[in-house]
C-alpha atoms as a PDB file:
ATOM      1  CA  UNK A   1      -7.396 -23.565 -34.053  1.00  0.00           C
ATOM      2  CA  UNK A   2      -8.936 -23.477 -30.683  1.00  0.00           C
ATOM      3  CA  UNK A   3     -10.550 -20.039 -30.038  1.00  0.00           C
ATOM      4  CA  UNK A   4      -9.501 -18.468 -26.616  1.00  0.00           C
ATOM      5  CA  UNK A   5     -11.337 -18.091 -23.915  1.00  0.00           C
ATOM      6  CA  UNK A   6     -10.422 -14.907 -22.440  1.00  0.00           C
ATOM      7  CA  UNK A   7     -12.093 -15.748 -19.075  1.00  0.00           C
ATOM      8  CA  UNK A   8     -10.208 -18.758 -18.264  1.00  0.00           C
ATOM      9  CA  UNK A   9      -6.700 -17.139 -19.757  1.00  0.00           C
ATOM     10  CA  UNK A  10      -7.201 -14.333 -17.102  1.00  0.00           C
ATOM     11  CA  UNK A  11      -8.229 -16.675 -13.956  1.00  0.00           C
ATOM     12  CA  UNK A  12      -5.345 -18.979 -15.327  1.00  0.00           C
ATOM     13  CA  UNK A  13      -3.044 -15.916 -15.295  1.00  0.00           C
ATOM     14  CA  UNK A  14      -4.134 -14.834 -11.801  1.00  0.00           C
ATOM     15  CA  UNK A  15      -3.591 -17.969 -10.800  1.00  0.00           C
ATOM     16  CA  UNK A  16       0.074 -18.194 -12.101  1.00  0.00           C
ATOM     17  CA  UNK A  17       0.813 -14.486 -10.642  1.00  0.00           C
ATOM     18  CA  UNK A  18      -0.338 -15.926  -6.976  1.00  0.00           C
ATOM     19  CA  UNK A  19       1.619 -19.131  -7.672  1.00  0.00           C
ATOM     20  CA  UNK A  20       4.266 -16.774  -8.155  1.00  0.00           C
ATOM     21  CA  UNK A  21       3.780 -14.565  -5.559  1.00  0.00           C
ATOM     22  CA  UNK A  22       4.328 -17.395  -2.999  1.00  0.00           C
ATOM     23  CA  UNK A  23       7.590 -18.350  -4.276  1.00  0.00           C
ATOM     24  CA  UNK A  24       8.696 -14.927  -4.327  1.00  0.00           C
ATOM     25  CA  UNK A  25       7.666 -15.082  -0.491  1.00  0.00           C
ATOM     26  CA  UNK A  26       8.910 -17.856   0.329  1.00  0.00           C
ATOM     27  CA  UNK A  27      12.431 -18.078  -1.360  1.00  0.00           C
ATOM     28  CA  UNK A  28      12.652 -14.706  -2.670  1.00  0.00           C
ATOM     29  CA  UNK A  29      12.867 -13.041  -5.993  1.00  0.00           C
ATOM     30  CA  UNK A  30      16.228 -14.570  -6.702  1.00  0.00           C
ATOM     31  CA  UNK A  31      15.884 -17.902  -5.006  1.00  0.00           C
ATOM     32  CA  UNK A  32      12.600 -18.533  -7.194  1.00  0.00           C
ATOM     33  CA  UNK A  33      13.600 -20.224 -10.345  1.00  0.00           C
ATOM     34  CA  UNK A  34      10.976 -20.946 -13.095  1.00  0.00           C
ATOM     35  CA  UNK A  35      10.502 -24.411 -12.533  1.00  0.00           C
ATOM     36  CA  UNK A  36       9.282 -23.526  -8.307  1.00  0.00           C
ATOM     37  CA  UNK A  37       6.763 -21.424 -10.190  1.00  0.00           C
ATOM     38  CA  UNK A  38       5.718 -23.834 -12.411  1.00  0.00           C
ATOM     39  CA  UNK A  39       5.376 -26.668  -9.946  1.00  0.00           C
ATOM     40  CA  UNK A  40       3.679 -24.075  -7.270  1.00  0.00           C
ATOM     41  CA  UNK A  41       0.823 -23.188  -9.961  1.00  0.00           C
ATOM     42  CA  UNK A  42       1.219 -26.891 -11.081  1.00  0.00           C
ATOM     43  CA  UNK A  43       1.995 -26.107 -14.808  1.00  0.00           C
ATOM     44  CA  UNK A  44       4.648 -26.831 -17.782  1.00  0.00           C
ATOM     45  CA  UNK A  45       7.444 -24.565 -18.431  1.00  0.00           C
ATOM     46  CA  UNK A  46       5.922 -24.103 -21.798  1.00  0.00           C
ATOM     47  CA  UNK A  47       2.313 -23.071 -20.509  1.00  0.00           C
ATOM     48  CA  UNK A  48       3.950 -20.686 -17.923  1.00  0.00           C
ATOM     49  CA  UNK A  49       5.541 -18.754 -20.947  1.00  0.00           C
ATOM     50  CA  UNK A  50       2.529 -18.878 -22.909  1.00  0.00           C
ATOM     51  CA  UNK A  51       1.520 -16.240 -20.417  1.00  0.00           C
ATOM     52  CA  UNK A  52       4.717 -14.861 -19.079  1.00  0.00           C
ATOM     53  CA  UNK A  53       7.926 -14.240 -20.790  1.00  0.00           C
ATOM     54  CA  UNK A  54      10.190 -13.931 -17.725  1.00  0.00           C
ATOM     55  CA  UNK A  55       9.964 -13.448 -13.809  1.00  0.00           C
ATOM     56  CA  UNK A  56      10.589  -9.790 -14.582  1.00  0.00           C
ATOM     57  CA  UNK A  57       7.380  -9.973 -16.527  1.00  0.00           C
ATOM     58  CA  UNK A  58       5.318 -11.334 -13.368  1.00  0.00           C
ATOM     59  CA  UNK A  59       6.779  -8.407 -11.223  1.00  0.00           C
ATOM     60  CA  UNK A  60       5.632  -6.087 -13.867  1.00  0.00           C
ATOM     61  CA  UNK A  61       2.068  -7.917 -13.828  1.00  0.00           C
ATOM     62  CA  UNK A  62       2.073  -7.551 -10.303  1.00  0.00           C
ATOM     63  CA  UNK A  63       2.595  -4.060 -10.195  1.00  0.00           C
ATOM     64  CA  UNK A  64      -0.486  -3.102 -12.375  1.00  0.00           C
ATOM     65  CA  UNK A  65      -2.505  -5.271 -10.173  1.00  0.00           C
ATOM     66  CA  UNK A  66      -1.074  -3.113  -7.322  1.00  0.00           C
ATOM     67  CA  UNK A  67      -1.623   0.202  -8.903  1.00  0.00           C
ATOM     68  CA  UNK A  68      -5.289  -1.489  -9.825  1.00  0.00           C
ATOM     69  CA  UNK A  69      -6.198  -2.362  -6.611  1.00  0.00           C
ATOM     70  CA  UNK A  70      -4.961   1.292  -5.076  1.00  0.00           C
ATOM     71  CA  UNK A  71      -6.946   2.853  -7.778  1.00  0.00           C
ATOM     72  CA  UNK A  72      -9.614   0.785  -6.078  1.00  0.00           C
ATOM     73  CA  UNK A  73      -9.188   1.903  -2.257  1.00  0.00           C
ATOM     74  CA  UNK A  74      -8.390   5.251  -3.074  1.00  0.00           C
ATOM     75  CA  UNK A  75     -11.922   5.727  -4.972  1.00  0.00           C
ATOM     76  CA  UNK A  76      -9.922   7.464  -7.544  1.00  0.00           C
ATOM     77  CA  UNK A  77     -12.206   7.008  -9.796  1.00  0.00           C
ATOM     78  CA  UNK A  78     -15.255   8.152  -7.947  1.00  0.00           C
ATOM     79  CA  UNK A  79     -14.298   8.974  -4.409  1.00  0.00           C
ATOM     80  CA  UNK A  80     -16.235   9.162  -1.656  1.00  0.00           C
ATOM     81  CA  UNK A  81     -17.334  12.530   0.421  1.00  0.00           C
ATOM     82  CA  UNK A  82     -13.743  12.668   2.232  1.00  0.00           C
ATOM     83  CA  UNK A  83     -10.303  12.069   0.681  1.00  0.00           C
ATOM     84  CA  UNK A  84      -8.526  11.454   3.872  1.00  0.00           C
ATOM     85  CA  UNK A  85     -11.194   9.052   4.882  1.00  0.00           C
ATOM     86  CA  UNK A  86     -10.492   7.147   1.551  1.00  0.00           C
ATOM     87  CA  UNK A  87      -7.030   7.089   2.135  1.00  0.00           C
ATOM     88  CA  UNK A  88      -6.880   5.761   5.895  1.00  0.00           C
ATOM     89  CA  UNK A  89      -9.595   3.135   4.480  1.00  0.00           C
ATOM     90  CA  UNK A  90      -6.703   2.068   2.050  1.00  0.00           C
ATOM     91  CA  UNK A  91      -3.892   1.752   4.835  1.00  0.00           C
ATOM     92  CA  UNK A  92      -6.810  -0.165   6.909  1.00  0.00           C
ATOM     93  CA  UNK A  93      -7.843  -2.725   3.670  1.00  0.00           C
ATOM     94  CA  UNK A  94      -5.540  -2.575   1.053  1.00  0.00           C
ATOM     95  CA  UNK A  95      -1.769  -1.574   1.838  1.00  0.00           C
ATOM     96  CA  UNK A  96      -0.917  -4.917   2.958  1.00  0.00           C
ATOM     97  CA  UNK A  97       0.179  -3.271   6.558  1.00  0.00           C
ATOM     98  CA  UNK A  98      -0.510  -6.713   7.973  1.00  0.00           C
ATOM     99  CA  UNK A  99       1.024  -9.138   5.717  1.00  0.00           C
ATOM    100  CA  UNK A 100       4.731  -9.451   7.031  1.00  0.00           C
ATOM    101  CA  UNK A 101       5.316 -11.640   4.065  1.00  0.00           C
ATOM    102  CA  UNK A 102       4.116  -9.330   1.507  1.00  0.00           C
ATOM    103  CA  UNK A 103       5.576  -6.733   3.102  1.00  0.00           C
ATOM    104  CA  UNK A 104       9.508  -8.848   3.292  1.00  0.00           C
ATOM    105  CA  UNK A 105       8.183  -9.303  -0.484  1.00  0.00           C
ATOM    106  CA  UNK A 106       8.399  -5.466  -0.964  1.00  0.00           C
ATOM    107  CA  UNK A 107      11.304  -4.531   0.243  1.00  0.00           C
ATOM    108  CA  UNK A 108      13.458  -8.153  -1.924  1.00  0.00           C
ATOM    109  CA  UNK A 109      12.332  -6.529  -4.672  1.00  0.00           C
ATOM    110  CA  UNK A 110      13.272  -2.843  -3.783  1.00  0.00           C
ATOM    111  CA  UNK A 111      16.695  -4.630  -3.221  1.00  0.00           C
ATOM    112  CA  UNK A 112      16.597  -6.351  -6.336  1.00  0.00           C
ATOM    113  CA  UNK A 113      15.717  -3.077  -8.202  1.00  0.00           C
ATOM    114  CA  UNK A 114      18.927  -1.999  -7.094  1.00  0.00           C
ATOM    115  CA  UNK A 115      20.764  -4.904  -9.055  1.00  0.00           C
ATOM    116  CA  UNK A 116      18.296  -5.477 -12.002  1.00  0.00           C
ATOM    117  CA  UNK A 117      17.383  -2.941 -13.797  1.00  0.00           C
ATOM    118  CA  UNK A 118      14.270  -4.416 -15.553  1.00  0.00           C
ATOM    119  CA  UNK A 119      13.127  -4.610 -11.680  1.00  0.00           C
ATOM    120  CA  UNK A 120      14.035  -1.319 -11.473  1.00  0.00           C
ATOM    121  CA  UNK A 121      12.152   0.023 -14.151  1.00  0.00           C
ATOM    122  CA  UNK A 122       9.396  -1.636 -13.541  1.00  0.00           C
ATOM    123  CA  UNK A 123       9.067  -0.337  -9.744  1.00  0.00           C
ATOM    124  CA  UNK A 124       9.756   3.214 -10.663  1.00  0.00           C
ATOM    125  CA  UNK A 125       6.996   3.293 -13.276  1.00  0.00           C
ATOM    126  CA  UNK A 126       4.577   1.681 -10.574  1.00  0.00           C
ATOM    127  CA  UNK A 127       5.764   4.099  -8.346  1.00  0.00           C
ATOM    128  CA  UNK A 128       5.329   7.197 -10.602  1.00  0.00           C
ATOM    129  CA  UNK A 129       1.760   5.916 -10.976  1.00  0.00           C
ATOM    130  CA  UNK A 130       1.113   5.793  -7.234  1.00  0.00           C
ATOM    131  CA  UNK A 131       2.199   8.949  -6.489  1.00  0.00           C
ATOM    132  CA  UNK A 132       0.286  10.558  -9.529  1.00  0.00           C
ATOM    133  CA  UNK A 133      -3.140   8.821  -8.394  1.00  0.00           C
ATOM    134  CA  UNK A 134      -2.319   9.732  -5.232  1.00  0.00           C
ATOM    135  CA  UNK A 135      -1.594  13.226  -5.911  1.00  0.00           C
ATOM    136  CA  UNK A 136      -4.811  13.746  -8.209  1.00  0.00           C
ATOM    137  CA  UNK A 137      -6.113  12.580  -4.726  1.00  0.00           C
ATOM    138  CA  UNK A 138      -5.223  15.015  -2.499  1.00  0.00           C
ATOM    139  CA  UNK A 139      -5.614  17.930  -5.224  1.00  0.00           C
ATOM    140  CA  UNK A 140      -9.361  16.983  -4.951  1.00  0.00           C
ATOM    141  CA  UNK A 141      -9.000  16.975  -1.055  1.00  0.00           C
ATOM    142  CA  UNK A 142      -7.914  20.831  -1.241  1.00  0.00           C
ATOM    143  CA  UNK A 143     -10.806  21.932  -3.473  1.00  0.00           C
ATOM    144  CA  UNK A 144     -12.959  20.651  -0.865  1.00  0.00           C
ATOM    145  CA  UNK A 145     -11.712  22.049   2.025  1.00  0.00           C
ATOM    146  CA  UNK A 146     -10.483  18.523   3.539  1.00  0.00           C
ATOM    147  CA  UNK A 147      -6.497  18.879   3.039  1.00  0.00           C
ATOM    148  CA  UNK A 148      -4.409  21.601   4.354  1.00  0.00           C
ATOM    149  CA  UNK A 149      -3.778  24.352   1.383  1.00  0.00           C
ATOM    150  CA  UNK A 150      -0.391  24.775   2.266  1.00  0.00           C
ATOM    151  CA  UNK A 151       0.815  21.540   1.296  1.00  0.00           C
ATOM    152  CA  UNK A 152       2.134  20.660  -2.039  1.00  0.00           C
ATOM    153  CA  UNK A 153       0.345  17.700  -3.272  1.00  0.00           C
ATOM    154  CA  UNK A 154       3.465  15.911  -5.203  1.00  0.00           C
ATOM    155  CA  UNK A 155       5.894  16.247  -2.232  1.00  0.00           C
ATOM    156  CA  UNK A 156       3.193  14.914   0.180  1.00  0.00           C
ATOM    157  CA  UNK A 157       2.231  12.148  -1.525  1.00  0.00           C
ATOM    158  CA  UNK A 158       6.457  11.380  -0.937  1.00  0.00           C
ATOM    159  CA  UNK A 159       6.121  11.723   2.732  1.00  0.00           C
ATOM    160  CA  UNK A 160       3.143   9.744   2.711  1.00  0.00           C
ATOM    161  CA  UNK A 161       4.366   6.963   1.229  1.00  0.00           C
ATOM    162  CA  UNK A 162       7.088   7.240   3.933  1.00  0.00           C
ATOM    163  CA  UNK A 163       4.826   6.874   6.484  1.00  0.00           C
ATOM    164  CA  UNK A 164       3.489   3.851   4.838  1.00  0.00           C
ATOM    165  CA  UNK A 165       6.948   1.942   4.224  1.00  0.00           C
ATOM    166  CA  UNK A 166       8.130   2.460   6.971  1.00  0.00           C
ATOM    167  CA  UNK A 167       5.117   0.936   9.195  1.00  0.00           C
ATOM    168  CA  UNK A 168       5.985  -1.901   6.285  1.00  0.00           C
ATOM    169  CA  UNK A 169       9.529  -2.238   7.498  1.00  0.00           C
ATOM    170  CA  UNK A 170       8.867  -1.778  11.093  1.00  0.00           C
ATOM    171  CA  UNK A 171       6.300  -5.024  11.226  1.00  0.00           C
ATOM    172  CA  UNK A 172       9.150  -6.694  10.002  1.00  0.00           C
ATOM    173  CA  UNK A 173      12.021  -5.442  12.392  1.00  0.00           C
ATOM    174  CA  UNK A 174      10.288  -5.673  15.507  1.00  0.00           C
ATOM    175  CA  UNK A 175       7.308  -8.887  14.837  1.00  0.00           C
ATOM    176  CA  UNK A 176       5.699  -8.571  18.670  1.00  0.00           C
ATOM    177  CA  UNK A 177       5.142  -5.113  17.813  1.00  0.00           C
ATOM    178  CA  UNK A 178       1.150  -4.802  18.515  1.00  0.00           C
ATOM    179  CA  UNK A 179      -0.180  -4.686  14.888  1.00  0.00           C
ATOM    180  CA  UNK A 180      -3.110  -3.048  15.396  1.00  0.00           C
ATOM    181  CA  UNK A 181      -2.743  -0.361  17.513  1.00  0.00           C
ATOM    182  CA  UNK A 182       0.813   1.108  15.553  1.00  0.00           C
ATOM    183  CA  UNK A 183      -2.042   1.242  12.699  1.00  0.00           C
ATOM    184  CA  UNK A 184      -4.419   3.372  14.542  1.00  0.00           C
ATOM    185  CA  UNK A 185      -1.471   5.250  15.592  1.00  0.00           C
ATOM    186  CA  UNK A 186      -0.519   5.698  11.929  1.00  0.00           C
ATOM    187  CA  UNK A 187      -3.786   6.838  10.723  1.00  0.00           C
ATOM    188  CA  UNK A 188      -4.179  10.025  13.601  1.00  0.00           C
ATOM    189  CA  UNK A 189      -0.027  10.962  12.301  1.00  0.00           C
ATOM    190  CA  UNK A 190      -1.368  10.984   8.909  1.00  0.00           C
ATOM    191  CA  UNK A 191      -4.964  12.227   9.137  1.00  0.00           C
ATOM    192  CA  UNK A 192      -2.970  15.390  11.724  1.00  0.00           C
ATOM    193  CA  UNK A 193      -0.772  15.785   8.445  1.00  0.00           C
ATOM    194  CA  UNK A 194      -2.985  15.935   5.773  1.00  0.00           C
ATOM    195  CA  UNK A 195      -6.142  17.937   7.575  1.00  0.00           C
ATOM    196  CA  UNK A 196      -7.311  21.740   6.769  1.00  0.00           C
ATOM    197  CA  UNK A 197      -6.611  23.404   9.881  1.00  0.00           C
ATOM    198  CA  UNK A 198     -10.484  24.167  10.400  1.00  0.00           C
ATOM    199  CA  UNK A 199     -11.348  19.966   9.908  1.00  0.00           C
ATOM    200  CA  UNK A 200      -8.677  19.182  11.996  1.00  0.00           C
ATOM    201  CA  UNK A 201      -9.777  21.234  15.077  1.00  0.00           C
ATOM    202  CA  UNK A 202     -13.623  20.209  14.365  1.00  0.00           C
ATOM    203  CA  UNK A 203     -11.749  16.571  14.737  1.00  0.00           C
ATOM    204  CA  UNK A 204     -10.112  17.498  17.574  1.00  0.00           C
ATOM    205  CA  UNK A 205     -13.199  18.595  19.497  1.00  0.00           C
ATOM    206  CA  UNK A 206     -14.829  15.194  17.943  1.00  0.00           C
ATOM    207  CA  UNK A 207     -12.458  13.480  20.207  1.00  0.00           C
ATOM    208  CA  UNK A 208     -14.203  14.365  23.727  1.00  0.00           C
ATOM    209  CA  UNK A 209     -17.649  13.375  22.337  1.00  0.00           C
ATOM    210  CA  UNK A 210     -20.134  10.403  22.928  1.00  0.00           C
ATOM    211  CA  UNK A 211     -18.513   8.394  19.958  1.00  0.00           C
ATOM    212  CA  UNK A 212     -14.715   9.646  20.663  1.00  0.00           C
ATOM    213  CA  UNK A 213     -14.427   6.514  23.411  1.00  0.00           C
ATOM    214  CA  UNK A 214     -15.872   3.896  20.291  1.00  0.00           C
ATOM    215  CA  UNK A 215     -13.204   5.651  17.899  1.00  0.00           C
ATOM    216  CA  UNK A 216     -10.170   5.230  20.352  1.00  0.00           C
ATOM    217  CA  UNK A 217      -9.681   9.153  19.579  1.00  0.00           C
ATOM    218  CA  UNK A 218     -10.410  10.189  23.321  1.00  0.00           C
ATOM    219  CA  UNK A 219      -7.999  13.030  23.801  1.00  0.00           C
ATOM    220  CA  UNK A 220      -5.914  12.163  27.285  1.00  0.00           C
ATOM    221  CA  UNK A 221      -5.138  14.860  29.748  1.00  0.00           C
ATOM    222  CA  UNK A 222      -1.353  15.343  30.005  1.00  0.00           C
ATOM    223  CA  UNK A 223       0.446  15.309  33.024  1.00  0.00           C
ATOM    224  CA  UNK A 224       2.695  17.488  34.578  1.00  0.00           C
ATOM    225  CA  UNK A 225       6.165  16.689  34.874  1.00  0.00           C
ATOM    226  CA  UNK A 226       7.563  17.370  38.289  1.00  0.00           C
ATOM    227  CA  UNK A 227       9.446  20.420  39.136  1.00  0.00           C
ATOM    228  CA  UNK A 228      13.169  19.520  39.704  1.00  0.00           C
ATOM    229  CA  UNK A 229      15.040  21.532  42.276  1.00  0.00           C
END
């Protein structure tokens, strides 16, 4: 018997989960039979379930690549100096903002979840994850001084991940939307949200400094409305 290789089974299996993740793109979770797959990652029925027992069982796949790669970008392992810092870094690299395809991908299988409850499971377990990494996250954020004290790290990490979808949806709803700058705008609602009052004023006054104009963070005089009579 041929010993494995568990090197080439993982690239192979990557390999079958991106195959995979373009059909799901393209033709959705429900339009994407087994044989698209298999022809996309050029493979036999028979080799595709030597790795994966079901389509269900790539979605579950590719949520613990998802929660991996979060872990990732949130430094939850070893974060960096500032929480909030790590997190819009995330939004920036590794949320998928940007991809409108990956981001249609999201919200077929939210849909699907709805009708299939292997889907579903699988989604809500991802989900728990998220929002306990994320939580653990912010919990270190308040020990430092970085997040705001009053807010409750579990409901936050909802509302945060509210912000997040629904930038998601948006990119999809309205495509000549300008991309980059609803991120930027994203990143000041949530870093305004999720600062200690005393970082978020020393921010504030950050704004009007020699590097404000660089960060696109130059606070802009507000003018007056005119008096009716």
């Amino acid at each position: 018997m041929r010993k494995l290789d568990p090197v080439k089974h993982e690239e192979k299996r990557q390999q079958i989960l991106q195959a995979a993740s373009r059909c799901f793109m393209r033709d959705g979770f429900r339009g994407a039979s087994t044989s698209s797959i298999c022809a996309e990652a050029k493979i036999s029925p028979g080799h595709l379930y030597h790795y994966f027992s079901s389509k269900e069982a790539i979605v579950s796949a590719m949520a613990e690549s998802r929660l991996a790669q979060a872990a990732a970008h949130l430094g939850a392992t070893t974060p960096g100096p500032d929480v909030v810092t790590a997190f819009l870094g995330a939004i920036e690299s590794g949320i998928g903002v940007r991809d409108p395809s990956a981001n249609a991908l999201m919200l077929d299988l939210l849909a699907e979840s709805a009708r299939n409850p292997v889907v579903g499971g699988i989604l809500r377990e991802n989900h728990r994850e998220m929002r306990m990494l994320l939580a653990s996250l912010l919990r270190k954020g308040q020990e430092r001084g970085q997040i705001d004290l009053k807010l409750d790290p579990d409901v936050a990490t909802s509302i945060l991940f509210s912000f997040v979808d629904g930038a998601k949806a948006m990119m999809i709803r309205d495509p000549d939307l300008d991309q980059a700058k609803s991120i930027e705008m994203l990143k000041i609602a949530i870093s305004r949200f999720l600062r200690a009052p005393d970082v978020a004023n020393s921010d504030a006054s950050a704004t009007d400094g020699p590097g404000a104009a660089a960060n696109g963070m130059r606070a802009r005089p507000i003018s007056p409305r005119p008096v009716r009579s």
